[in-house]
C-alpha atoms as a PDB file:
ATOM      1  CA  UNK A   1       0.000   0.000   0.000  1.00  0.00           C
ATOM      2  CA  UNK A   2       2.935   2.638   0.764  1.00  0.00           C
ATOM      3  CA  UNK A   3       4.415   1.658  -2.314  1.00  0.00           C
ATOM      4  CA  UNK A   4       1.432   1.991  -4.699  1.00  0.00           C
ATOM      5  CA  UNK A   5       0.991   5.648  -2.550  1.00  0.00           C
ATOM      6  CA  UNK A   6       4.364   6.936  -3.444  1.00  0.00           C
ATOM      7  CA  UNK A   7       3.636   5.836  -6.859  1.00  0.00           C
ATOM      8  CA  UNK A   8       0.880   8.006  -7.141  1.00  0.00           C
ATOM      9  CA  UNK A   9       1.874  10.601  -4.851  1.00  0.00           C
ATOM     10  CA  UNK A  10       5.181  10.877  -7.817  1.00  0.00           C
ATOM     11  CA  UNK A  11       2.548  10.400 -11.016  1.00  0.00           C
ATOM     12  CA  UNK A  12       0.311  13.294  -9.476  1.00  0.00           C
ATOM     13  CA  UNK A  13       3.949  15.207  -9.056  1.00  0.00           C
ATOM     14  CA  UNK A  14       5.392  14.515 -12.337  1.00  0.00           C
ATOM     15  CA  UNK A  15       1.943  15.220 -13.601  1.00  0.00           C
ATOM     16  CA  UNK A  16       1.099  18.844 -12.378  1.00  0.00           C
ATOM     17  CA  UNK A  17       3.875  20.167 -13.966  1.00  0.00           C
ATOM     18  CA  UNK A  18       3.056  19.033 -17.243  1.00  0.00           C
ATOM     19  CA  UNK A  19      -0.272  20.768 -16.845  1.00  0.00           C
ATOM     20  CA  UNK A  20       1.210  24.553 -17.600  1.00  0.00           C
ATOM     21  CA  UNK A  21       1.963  26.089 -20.527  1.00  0.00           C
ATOM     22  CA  UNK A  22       4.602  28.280 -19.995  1.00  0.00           C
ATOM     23  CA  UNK A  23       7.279  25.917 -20.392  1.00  0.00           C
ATOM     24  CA  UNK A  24       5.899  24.506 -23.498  1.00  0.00           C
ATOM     25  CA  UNK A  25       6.120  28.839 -24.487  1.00  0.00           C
ATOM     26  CA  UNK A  26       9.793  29.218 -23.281  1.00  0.00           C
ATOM     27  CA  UNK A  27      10.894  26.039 -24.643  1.00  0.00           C
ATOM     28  CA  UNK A  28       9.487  27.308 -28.446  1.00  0.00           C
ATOM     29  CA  UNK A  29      10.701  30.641 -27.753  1.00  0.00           C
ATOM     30  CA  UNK A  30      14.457  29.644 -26.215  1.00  0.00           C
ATOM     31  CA  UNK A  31      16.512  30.699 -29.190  1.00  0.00           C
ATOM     32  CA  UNK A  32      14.492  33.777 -30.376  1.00  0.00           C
ATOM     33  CA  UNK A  33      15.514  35.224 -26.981  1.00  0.00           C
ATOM     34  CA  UNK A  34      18.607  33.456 -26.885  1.00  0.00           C
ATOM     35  CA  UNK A  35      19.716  35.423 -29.956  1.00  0.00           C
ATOM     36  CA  UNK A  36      18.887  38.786 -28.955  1.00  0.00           C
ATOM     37  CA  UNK A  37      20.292  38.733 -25.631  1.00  0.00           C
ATOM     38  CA  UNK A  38      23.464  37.867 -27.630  1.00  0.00           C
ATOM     39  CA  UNK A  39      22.930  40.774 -30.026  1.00  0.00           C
ATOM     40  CA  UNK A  40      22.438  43.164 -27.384  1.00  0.00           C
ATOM     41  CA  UNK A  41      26.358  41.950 -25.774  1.00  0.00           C
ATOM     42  CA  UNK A  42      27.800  43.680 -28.823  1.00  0.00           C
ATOM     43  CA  UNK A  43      29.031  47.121 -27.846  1.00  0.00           C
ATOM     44  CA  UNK A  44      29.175  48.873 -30.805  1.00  0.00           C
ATOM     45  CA  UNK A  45      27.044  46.636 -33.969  1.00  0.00           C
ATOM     46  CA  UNK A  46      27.521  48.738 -36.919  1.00  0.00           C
ATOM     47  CA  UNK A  47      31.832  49.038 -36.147  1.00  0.00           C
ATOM     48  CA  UNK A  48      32.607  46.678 -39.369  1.00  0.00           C
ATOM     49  CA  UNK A  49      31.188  49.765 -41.689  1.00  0.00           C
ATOM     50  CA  UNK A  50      33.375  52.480 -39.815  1.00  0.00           C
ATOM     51  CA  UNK A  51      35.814  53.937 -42.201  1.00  0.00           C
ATOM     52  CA  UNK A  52      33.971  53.136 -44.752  1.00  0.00           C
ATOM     53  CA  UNK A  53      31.461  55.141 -47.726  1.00  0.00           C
ATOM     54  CA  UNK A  54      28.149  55.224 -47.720  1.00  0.00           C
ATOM     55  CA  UNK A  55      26.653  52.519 -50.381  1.00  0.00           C
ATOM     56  CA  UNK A  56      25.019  54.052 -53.183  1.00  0.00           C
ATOM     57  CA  UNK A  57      26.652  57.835 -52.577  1.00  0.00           C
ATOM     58  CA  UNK A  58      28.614  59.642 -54.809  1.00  0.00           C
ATOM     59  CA  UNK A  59      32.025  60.736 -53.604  1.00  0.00           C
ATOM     60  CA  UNK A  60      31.160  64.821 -53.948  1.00  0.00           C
ATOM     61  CA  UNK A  61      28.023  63.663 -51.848  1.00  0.00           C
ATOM     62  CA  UNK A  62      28.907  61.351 -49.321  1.00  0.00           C
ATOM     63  CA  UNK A  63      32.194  63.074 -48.448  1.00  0.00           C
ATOM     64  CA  UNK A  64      30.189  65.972 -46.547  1.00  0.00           C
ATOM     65  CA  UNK A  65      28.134  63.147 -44.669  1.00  0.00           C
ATOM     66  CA  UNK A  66      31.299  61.427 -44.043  1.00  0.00           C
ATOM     67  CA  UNK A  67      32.742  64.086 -42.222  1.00  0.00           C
ATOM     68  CA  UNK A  68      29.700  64.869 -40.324  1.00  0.00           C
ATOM     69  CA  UNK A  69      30.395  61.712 -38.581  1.00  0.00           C
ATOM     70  CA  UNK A  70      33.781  61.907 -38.327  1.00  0.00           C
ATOM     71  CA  UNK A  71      33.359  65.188 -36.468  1.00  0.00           C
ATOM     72  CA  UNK A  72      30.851  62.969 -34.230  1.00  0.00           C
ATOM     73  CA  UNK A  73      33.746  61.185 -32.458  1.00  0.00           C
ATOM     74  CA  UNK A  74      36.099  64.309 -32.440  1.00  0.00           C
ATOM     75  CA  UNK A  75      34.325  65.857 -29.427  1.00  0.00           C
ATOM     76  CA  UNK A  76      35.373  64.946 -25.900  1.00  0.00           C
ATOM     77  CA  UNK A  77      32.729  63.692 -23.878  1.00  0.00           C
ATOM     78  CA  UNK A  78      30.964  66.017 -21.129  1.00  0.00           C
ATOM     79  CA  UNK A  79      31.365  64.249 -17.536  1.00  0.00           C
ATOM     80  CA  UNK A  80      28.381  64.537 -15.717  1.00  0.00           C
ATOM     81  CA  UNK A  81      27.231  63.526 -12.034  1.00  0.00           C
ATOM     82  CA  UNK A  82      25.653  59.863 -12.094  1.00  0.00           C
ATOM     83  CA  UNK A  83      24.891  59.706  -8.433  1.00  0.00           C
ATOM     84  CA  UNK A  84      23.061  62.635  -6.709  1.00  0.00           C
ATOM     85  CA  UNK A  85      20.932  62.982  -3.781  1.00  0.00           C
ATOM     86  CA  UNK A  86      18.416  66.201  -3.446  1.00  0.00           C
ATOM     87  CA  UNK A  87      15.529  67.886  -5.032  1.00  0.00           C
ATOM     88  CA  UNK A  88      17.189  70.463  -6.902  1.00  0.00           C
ATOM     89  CA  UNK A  89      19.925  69.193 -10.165  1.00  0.00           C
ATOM     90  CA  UNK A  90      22.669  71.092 -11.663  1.00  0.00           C
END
């Protein structure tokens, strides 16, 4: 009698779990989200086209938009505050 009990005691276990869905949703879904939280490790995504021209620019007008975004990355970056307690911010 125990035995047949712990029998069903471990069917009724095995079985409750099988009764949700969610794991039959993250099981189908694993390696969508898989991939983008990979995707979203990469620092910078679009580095392999720096230094390079626009596709489907002329020279005379891509050079202008080129140097737009060279002049990007020639600023220094401002250094602001990250932690502050108060009301009132700089």
């Amino acid at each position: 009698m125990k035995t047949l009990m712990m029998i069903v005691l471990a069917a009724a276990l095995c079985a409750g779990c099988a009764t949700f869905e969610e794991a039959y949703y993250i099981d189908r879904e694993f390696g969508q989200a898989q991939m983008e939280s990979w995707n979203k490790m990469i620092a910078y995504p679009d580095g392999r086209y720096a230094g390079r021209e626009p596709e489907g620019l002329d020279g005379i007008h891509a050079e202008p938009a080129m140097g737009v975004y060279h002049r990007s990355y020639t600023k220094e970056p401002t250094r602001g505050e990250v932690f502050q307690l108060g009301i009132i911010g700089r």
